[in-house]
Structures are given as C-alpha cells and as structure tokens.
N, C-alpha and C. Protein backbone atom coordinates (compact mmCIF):
# COMPACT_ATOMS: atom_id res chain seq x y z
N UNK A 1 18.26 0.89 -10.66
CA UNK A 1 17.64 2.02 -11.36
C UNK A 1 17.75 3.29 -10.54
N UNK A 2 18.13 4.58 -11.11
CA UNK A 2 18.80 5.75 -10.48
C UNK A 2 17.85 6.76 -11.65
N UNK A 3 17.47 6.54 -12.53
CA UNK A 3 16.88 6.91 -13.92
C UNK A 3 17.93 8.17 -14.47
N UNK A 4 18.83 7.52 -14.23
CA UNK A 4 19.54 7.58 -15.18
C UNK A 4 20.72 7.21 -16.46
N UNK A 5 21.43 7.33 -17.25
CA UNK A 5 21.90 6.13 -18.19
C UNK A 5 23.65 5.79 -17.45
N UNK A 6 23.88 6.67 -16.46
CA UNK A 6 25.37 6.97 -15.49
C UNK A 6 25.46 4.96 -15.09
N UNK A 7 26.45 4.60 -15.75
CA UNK A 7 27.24 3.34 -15.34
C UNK A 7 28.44 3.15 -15.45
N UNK A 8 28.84 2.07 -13.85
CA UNK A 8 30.88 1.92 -13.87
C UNK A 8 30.93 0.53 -14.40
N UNK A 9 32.32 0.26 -14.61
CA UNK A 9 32.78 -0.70 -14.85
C UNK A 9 34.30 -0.91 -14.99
N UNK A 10 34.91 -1.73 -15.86
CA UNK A 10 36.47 -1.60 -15.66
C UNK A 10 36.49 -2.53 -16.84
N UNK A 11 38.20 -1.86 -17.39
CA UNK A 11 39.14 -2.64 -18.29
C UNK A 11 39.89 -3.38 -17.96
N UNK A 12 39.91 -4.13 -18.14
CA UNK A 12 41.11 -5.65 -18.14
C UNK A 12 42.06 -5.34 -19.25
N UNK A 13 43.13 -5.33 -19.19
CA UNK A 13 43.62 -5.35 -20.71
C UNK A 13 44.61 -6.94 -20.81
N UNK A 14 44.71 -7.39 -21.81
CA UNK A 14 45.02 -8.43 -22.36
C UNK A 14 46.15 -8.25 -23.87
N UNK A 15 47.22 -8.45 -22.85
CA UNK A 15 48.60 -8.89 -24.10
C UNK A 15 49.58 -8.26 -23.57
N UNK A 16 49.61 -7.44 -22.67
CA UNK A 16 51.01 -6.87 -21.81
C UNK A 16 51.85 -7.74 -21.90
N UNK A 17 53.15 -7.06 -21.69
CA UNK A 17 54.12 -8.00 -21.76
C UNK A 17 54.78 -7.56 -20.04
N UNK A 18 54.79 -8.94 -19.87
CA UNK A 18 55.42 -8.96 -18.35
C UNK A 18 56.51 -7.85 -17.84
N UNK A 19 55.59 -7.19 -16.71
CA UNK A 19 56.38 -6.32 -15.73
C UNK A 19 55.94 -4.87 -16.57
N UNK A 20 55.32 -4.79 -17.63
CA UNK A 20 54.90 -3.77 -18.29
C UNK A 20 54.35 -2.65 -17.49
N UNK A 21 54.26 -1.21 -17.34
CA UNK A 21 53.34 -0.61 -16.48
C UNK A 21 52.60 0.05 -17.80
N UNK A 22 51.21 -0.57 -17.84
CA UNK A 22 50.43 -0.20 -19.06
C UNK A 22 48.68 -0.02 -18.01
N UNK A 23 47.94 0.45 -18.33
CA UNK A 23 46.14 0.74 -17.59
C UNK A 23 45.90 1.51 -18.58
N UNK A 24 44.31 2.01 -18.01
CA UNK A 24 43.69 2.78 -18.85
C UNK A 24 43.00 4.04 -18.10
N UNK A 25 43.23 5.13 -18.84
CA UNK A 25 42.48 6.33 -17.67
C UNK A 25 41.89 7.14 -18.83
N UNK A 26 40.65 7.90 -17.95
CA UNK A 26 39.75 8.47 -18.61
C UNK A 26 38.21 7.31 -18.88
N UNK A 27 37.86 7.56 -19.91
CA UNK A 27 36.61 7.00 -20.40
C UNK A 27 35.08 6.92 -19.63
N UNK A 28 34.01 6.72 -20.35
CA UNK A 28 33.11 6.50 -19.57
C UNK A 28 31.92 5.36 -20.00
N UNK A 29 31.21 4.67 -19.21
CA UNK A 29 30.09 3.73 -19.66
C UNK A 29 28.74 4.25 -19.48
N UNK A 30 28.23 4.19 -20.58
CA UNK A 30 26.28 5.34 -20.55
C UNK A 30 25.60 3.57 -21.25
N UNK A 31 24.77 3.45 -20.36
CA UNK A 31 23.43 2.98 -20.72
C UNK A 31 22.91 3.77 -21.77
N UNK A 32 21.88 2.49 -22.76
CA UNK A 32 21.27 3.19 -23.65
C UNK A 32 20.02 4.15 -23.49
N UNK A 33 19.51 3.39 -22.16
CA UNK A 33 18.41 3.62 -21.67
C UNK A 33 18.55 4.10 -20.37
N UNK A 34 17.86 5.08 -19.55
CA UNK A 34 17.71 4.74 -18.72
C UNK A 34 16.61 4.00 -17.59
N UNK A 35 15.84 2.80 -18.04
CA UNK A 35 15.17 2.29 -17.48
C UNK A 35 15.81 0.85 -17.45
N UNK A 36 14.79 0.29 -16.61
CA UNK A 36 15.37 -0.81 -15.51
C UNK A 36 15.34 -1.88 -17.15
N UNK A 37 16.50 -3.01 -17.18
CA UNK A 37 16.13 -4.29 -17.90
C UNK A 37 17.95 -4.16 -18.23
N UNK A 38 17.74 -5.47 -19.41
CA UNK A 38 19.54 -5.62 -19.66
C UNK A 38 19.50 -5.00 -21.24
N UNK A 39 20.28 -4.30 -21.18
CA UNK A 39 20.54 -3.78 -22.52
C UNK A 39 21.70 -3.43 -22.65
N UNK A 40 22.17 -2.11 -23.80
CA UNK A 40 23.50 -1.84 -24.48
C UNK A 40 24.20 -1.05 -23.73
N UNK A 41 25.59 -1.08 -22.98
CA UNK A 41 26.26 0.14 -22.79
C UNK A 41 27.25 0.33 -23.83
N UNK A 42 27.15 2.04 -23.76
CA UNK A 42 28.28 2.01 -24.72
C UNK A 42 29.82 2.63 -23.65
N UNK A 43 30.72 2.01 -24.27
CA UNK A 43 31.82 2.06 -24.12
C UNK A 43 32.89 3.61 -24.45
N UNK A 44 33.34 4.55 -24.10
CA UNK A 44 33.85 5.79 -25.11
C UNK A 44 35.08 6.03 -24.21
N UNK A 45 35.72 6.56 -24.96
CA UNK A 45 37.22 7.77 -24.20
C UNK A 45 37.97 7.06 -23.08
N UNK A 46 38.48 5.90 -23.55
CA UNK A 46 39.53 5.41 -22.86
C UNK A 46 40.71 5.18 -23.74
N UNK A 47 41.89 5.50 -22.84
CA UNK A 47 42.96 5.63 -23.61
C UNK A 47 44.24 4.90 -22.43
N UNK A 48 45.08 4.80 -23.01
CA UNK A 48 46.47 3.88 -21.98
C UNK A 48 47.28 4.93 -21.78
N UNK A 49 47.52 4.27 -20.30
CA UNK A 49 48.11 5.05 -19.37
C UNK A 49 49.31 4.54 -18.85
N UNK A 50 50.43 4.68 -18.21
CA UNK A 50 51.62 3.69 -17.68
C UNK A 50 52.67 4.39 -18.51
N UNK A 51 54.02 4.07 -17.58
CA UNK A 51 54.92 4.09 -18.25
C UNK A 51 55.37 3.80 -19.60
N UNK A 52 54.79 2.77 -19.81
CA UNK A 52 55.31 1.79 -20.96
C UNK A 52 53.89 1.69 -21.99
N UNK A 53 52.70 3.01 -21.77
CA UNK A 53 51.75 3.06 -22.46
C UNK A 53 52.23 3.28 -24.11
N UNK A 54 53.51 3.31 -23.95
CA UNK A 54 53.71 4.12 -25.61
C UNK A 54 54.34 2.98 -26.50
N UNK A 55 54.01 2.22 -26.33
CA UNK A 55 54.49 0.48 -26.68
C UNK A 55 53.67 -0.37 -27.29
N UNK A 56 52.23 0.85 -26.75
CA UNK A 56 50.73 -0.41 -26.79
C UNK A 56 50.24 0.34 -28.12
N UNK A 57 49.57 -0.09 -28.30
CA UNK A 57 47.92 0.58 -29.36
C UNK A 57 46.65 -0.40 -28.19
N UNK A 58 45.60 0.19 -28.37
CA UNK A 58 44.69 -0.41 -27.21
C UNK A 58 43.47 -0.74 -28.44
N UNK A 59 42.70 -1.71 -28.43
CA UNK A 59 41.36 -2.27 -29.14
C UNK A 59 40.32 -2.70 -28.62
N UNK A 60 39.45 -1.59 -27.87
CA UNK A 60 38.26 -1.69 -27.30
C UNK A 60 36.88 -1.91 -27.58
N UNK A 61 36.18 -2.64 -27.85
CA UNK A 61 35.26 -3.12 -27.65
C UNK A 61 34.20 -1.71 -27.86
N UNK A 62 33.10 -1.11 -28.40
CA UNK A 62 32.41 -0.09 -28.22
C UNK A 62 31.31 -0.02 -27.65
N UNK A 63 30.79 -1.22 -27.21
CA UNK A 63 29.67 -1.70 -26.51
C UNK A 63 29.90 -2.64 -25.56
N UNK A 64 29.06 -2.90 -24.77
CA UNK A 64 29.09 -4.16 -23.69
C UNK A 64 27.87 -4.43 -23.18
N UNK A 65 27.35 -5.23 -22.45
CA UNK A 65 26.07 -5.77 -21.78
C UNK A 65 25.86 -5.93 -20.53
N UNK A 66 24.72 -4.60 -19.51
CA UNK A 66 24.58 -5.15 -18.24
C UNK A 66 23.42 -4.89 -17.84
N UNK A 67 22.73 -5.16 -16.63
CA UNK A 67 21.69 -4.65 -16.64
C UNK A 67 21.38 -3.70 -15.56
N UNK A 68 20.41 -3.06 -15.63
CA UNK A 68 19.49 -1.74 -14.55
C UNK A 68 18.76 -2.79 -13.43
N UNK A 69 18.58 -2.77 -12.63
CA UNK A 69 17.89 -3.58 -11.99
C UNK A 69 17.15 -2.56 -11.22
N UNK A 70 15.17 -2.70 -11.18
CA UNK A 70 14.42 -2.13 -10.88
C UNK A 70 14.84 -2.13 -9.08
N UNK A 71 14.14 -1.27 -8.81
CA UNK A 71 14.54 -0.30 -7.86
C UNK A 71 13.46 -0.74 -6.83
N UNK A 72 13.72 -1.28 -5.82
CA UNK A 72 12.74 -1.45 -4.01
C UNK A 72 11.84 -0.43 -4.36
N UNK A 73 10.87 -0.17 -3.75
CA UNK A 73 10.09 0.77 -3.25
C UNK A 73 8.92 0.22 -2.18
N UNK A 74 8.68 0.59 -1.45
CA UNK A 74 7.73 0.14 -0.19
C UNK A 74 6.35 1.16 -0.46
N UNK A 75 5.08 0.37 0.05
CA UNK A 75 3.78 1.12 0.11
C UNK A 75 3.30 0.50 1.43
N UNK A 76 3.05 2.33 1.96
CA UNK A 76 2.39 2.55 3.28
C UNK A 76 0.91 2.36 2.70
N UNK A 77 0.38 1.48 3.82
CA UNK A 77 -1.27 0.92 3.70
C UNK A 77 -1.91 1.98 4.70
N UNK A 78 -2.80 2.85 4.18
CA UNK A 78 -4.08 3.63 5.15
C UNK A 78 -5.53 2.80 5.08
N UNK A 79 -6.18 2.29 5.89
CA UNK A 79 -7.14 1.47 5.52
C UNK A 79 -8.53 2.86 6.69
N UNK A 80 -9.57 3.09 5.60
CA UNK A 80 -10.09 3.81 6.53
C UNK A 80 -11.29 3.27 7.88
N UNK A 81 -10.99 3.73 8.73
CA UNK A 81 -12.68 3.30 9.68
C UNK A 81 -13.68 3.46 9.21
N UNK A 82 -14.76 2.64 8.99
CA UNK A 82 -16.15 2.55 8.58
C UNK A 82 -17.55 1.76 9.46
N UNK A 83 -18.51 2.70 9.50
CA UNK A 83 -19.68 2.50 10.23
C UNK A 83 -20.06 1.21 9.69
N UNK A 84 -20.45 -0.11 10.60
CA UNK A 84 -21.00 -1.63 10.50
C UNK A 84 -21.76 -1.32 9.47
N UNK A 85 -21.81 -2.13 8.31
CA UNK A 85 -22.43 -1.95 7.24
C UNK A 85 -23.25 -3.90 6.48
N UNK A 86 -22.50 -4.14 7.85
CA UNK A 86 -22.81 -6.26 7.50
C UNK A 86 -21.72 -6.57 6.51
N UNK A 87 -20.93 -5.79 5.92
CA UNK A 87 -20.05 -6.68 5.11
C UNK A 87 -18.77 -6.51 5.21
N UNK A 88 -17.46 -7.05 4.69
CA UNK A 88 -16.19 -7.26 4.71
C UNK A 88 -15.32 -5.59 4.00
N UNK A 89 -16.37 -5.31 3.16
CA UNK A 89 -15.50 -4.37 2.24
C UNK A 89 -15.01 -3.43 3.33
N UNK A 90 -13.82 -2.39 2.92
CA UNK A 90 -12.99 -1.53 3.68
C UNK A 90 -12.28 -0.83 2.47
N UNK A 91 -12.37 0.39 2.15
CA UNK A 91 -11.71 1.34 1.59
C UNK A 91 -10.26 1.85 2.50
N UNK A 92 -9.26 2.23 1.51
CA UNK A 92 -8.15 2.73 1.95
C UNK A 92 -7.02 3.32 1.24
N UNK A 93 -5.59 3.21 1.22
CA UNK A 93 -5.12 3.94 0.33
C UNK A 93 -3.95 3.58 0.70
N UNK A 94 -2.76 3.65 -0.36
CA UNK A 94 -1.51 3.10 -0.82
C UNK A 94 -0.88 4.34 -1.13
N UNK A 95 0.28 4.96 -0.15
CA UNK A 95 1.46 5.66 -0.61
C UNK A 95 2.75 4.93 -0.82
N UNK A 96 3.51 5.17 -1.58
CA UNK A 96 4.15 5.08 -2.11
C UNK A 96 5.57 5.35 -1.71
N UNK A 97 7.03 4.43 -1.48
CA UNK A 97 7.72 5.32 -0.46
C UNK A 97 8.80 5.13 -1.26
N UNK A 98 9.76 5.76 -1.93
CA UNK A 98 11.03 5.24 -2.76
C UNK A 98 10.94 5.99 -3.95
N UNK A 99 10.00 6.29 -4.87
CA UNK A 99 9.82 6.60 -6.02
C UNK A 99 10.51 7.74 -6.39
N UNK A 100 11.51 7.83 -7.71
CA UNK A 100 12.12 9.00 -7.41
C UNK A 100 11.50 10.36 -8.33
N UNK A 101 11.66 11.35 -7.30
CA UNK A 101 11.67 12.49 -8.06
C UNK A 101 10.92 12.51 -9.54
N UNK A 102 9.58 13.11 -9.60
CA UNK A 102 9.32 13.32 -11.29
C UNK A 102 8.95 12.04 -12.01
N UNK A 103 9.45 10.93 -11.25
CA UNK A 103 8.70 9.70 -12.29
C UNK A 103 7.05 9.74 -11.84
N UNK A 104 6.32 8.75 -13.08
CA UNK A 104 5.19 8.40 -12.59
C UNK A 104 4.76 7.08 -12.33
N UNK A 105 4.63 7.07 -11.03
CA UNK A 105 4.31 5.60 -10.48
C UNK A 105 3.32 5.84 -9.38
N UNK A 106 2.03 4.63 -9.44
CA UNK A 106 0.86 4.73 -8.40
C UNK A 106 1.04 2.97 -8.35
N UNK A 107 -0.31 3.06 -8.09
CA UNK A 107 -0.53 1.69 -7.86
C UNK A 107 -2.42 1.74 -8.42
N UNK A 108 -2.83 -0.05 -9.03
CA UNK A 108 -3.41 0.26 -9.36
C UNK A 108 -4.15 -1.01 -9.32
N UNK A 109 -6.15 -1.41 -9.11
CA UNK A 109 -6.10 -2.73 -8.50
C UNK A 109 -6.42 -2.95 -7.59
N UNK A 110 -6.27 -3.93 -6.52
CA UNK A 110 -6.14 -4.48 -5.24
C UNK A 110 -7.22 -4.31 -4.70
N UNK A 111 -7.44 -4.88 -3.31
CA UNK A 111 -9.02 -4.73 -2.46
C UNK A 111 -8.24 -4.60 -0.61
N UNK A 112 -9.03 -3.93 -0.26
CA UNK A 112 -9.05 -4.01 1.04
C UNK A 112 -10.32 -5.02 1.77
N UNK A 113 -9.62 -5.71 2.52
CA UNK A 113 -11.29 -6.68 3.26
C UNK A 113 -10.86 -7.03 4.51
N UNK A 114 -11.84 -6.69 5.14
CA UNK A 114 -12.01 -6.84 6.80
C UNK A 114 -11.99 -8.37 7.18
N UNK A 115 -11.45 -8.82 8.09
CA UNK A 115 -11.52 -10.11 8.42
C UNK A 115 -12.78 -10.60 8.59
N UNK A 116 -13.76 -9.48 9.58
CA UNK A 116 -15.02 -10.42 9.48
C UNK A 116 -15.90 -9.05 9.63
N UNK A 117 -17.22 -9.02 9.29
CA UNK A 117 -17.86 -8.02 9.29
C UNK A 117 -18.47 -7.11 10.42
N UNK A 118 -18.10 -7.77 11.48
CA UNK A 118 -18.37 -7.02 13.03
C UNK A 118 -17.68 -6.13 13.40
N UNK A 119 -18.00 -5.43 14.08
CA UNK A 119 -17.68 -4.39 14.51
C UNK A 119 -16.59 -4.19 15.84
N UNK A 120 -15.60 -3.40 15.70
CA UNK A 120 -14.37 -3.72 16.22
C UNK A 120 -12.73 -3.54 15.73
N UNK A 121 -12.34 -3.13 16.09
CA UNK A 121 -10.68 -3.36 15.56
C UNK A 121 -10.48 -4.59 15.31
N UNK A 122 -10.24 -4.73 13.99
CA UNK A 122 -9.55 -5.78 13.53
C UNK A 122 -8.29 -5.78 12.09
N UNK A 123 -8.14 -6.63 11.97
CA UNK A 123 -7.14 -6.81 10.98
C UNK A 123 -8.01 -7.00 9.40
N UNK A 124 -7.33 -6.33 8.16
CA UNK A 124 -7.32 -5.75 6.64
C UNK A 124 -6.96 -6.41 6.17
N UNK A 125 -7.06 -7.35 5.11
CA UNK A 125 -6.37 -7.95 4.77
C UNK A 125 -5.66 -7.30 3.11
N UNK A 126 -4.65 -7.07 2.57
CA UNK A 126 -4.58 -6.04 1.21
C UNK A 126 -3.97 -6.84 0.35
N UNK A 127 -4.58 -7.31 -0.94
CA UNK A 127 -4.61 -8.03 -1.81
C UNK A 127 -4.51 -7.37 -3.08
N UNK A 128 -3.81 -8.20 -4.08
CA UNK A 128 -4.24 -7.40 -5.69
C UNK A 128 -3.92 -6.27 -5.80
N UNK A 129 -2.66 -5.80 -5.20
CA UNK A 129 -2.23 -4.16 -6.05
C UNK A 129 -1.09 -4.86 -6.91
N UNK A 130 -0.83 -3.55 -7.36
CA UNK A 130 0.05 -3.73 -8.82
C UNK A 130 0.67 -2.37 -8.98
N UNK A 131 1.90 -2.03 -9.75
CA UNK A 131 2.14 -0.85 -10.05
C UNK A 131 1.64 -0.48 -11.08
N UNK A 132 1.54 1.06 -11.13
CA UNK A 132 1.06 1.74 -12.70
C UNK A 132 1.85 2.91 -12.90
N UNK A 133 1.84 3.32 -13.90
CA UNK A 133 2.20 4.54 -14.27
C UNK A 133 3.39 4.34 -15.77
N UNK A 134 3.96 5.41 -16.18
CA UNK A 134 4.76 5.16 -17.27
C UNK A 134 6.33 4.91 -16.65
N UNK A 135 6.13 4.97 -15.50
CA UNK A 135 7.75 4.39 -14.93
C UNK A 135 7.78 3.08 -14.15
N UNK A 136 6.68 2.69 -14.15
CA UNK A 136 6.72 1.13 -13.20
C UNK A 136 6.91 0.11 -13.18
N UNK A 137 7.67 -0.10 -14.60
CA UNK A 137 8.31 -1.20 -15.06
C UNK A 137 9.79 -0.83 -14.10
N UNK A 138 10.44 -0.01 -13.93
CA UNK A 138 11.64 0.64 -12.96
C UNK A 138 11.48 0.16 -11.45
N UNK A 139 10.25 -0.05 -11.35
CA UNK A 139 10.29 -0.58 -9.67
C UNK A 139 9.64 -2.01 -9.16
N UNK A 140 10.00 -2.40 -7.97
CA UNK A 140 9.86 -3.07 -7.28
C UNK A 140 8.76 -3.16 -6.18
N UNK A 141 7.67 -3.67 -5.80
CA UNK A 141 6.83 -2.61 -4.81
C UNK A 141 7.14 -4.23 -3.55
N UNK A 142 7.32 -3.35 -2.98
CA UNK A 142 6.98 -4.38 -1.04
C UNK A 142 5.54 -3.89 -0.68
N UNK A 143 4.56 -4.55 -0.34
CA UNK A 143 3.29 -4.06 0.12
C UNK A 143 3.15 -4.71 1.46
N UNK A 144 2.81 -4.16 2.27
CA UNK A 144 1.81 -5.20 3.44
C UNK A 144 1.11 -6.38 3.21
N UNK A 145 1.17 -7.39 4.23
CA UNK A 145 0.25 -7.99 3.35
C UNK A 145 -1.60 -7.43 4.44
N UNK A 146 -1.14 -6.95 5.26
CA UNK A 146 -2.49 -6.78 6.34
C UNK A 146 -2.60 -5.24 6.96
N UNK A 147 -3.18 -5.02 7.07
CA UNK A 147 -3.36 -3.94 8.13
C UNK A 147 -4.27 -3.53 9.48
N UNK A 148 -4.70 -2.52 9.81
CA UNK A 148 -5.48 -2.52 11.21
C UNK A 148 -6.50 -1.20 11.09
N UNK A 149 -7.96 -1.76 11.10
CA UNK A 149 -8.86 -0.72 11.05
C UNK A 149 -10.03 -0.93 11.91
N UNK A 150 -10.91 -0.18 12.23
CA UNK A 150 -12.47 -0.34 12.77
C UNK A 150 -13.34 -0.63 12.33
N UNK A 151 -13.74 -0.99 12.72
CA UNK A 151 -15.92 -1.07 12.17
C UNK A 151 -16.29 -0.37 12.88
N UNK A 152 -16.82 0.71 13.10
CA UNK A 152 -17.71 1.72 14.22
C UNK A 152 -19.33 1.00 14.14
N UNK A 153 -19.70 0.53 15.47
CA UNK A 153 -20.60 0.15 15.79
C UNK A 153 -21.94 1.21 15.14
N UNK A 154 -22.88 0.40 14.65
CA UNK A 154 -23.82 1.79 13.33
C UNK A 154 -25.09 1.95 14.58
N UNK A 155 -25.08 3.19 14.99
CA UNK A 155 -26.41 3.95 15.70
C UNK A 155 -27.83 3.51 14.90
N UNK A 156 -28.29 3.24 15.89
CA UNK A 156 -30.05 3.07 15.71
C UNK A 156 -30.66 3.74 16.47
N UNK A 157 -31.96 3.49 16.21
CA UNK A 157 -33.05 4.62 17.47
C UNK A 157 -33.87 3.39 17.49
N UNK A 158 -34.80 4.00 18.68
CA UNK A 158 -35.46 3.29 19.28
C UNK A 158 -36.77 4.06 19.65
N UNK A 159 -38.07 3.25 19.06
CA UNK A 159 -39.10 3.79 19.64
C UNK A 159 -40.39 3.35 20.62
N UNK A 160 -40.59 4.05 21.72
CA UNK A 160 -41.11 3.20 23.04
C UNK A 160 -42.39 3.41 22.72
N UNK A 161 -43.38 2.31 22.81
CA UNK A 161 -44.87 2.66 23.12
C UNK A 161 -45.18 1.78 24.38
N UNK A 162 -46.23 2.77 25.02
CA UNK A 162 -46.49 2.45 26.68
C UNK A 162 -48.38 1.83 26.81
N UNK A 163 -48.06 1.04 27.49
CA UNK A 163 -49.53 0.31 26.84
C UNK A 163 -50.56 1.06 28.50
N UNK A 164 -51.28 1.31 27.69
CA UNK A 164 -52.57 1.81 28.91
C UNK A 164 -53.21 1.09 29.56
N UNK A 165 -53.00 1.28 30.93
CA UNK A 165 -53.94 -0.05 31.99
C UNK A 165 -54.63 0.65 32.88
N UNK A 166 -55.52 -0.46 33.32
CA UNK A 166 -56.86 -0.01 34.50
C UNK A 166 -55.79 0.03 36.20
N UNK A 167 -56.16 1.31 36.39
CA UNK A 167 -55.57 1.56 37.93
C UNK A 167 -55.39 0.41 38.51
N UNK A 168 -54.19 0.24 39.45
CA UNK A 168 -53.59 -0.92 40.21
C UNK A 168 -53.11 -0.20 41.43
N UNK A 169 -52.80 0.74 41.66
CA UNK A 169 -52.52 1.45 42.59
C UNK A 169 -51.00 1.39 42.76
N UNK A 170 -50.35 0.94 41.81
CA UNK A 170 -48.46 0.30 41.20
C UNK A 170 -48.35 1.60 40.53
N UNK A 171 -47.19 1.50 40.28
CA UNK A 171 -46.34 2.77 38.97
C UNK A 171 -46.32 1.66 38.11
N UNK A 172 -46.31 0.01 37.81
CA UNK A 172 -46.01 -0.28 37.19
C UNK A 172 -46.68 -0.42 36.13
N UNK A 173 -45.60 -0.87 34.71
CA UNK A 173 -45.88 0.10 33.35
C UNK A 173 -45.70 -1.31 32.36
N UNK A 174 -46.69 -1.45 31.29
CA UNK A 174 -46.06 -2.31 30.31
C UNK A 174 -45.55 -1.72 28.90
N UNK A 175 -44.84 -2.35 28.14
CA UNK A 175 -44.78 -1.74 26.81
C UNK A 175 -44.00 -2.34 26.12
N UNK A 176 -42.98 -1.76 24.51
CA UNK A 176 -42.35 -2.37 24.19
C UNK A 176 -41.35 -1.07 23.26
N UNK A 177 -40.29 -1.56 22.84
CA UNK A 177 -39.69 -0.99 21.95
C UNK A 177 -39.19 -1.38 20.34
N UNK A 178 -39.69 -0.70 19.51
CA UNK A 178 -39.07 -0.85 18.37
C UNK A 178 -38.51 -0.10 17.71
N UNK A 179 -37.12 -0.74 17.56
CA UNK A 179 -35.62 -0.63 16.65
C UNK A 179 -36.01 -0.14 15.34
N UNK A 180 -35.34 1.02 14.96
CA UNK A 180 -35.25 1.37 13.57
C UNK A 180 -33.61 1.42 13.35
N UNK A 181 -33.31 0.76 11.79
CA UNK A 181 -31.84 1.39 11.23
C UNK A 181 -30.84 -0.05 11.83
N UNK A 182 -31.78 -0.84 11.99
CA UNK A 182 -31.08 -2.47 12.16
C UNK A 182 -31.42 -2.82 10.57
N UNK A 183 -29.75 -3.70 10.08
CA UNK A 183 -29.58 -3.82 8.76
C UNK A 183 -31.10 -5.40 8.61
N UNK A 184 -30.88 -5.27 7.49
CA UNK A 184 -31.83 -6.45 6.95
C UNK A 184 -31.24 -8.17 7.20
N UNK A 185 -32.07 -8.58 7.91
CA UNK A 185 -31.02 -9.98 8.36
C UNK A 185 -30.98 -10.12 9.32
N UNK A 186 -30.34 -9.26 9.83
CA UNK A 186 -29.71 -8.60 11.68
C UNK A 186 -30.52 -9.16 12.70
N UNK A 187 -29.94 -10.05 13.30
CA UNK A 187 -31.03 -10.37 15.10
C UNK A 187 -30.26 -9.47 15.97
N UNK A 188 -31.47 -8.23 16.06
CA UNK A 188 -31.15 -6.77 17.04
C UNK A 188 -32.35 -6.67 18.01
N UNK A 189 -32.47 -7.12 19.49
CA UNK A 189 -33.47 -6.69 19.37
C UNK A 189 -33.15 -6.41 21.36
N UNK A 190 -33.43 -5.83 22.66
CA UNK A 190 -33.37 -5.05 23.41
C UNK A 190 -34.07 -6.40 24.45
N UNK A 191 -32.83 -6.12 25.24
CA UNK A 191 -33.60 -7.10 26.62
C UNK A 191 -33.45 -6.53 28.03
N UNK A 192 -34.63 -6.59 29.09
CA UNK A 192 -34.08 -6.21 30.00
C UNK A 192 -35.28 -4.90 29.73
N UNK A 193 -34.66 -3.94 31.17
CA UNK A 193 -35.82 -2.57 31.19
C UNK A 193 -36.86 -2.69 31.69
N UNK A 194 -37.59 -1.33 31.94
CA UNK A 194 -38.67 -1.28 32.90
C UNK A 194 -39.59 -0.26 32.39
N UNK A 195 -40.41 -0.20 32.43
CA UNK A 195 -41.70 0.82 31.93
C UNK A 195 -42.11 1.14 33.48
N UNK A 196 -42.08 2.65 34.17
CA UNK A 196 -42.70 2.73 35.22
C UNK A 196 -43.39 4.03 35.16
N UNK A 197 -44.60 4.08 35.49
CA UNK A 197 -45.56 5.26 35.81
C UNK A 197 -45.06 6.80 36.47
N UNK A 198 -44.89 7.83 36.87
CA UNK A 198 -44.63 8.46 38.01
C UNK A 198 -45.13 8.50 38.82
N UNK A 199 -46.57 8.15 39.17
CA UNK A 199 -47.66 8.11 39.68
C UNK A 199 -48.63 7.34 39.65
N UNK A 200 -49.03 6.36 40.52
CA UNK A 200 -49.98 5.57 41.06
C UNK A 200 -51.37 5.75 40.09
N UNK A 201 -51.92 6.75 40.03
CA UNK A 201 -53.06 7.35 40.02
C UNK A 201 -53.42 7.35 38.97
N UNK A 202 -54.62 7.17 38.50
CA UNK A 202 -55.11 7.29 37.10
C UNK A 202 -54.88 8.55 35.99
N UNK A 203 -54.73 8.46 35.17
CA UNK A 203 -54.71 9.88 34.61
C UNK A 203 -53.38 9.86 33.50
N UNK A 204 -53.03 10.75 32.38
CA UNK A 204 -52.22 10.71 31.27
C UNK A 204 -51.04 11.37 31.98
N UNK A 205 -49.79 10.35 31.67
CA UNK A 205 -48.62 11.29 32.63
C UNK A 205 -47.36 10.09 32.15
C-alpha cells in the first residue's frame, strides 16, 4: 500500500511463431482502488512492438487480479511517570511511525499496567491496541510489547507530639509521630529517632 491505484506487471504473449521479434510497449496497470486487499486491475494501452509486430493482431485481457498488501507501520510507546497510588494502572501514549502523508490512522483501545504497584522503575506492560481511523484497514501496526516507567515514591507529612515530663535533670524527651497521606491499607509507619529537650531544666522550650 503506497495509497495509490499506480501498479507493474508484464505481458507474456502466446502464439509467436519461432524466431519472431514480436513484445509489447507502452500500456499501463491502475488498481481499482487504492486501498490495501485483492481486487481488479485494469489492464489499458498496450500495443506490439518488434520487427515482425506487423504479422500479429494482439488480444488482451482488460482486467487482471492482484493484491495491495497493507503497509508495516511501527508505534513508539510513551508510558508516563506517576506518583505511588497502590495500583498497577499507568497512562501513556502511542505514536505512530510509517503512516503516510494525509491518511487517517491512530490507534485505539489498549491499557498500560505496571508490573507491580511499588514504587520504582520498572517495566509496562502494553496490551489491547488496535488501529483506527478511516485508513487502517491499509496498515499493519508492530507495537511493543513492554515498556519502562516510574512510580515516584508519594510524599507524606508527619506530625510530632512531645509528651511532658517531671524534671530528670536529662534532655531526654518522649513522644510520637503521626503519618498523614499514607494510602488506606498501607503498613507506613517510622522507626528509630529521638525526642531530646535543649535543656535540662524545667520550663516550655
């Protein structure tokens, strides 16, 4: 497929008489269509050629049968980075590389999904596209079958409360922290750390 109806081919001719110099020049073969499948060419404006062309009468055929065969085209996979969200899904996007000039062809369908829902570079897996448009019966698509994206680790806050004690003559401090913006489910929770006073001494500080 070229989208257009432009096709070659050749005459055989049949009944020469030996040592004859007889061919054919000129003519041309047009598809009926120009889209991809097997259909009609027609046959026109061939005439005999050769020395000994003036001997012949020629009886050509006005049609013949071949086919268009849809056309490669490759799609570049963009899969975008997305903040940990606990699940597989991954948005992205399919260009298109081959398509010619002025036709209309997308793609239409398919899923992007993260191998596993953590956070990290990992591998896309791209499933379920399809072509669309009013020319996509004309093509062929090669897709990826995978690609390579992030999970961006998702920011939380944290809020400290400091528990009030009777003088010890220590800086030392008790307390605790609690996590906001940890998904529902999630075992998030802070180990380790120190709560310390600036000062020994009794008093708000």
């Amino acid at each position: 497929y070229d989208g257009t109806t432009d096709a070659t081919g050749s005459v055989s001719l049949t009944g020469i008489v030996a040592g004859d110099d007889v061919g054919t020049t000129g003519g041309t073969f047009t598809f009926v269509s120009p889209d991809a499948g097997v259909q009609t060419v027609n046959v026109t404006g061939f005439t005999l050629s050769g020395t000994d062309a003036g001997n012949y009468t020629l009886t050509l055929p006005a049609t013949a049968v071949a086919e268009i065969l849809r056309r490669a085209i490759t799609g570049i996979i963009s899969v975008d980075n997305h903040v940990y969200d606990g699940t597989t899904d991954a948005t992205g996007s399919v260009t298109l590389s081959g398509v010619l000039a002025g036709d209309d062809v997308g793609t239409t369908g398919g899923t992007f999904t993260f191998v596993s829902p953590d956070a990290g570079v990992q591998t896309v897996n791209v499933t379920g596209f399809a072509l669309s448009g009013a020319d996509a019966g004309n093509y062929t698509l090669t897709l990826p079958a995978t690609a390579v994206a992030e999970i961006l680790r998702r920011a939380i806050t944290g809020t400290v409360t400091v528990d009030n004690r009777v003088y010890d003559g220590t800086t030392a401090g008790t307390g605790s922290v609690s996590l906001t913006g940890v998904l529902a489910g999630d075992d998030v929770s802070t180990t380790g750390g120190t709560f310390t006073f600036v000062s020994p001494d009794a008093g708000v500080q």
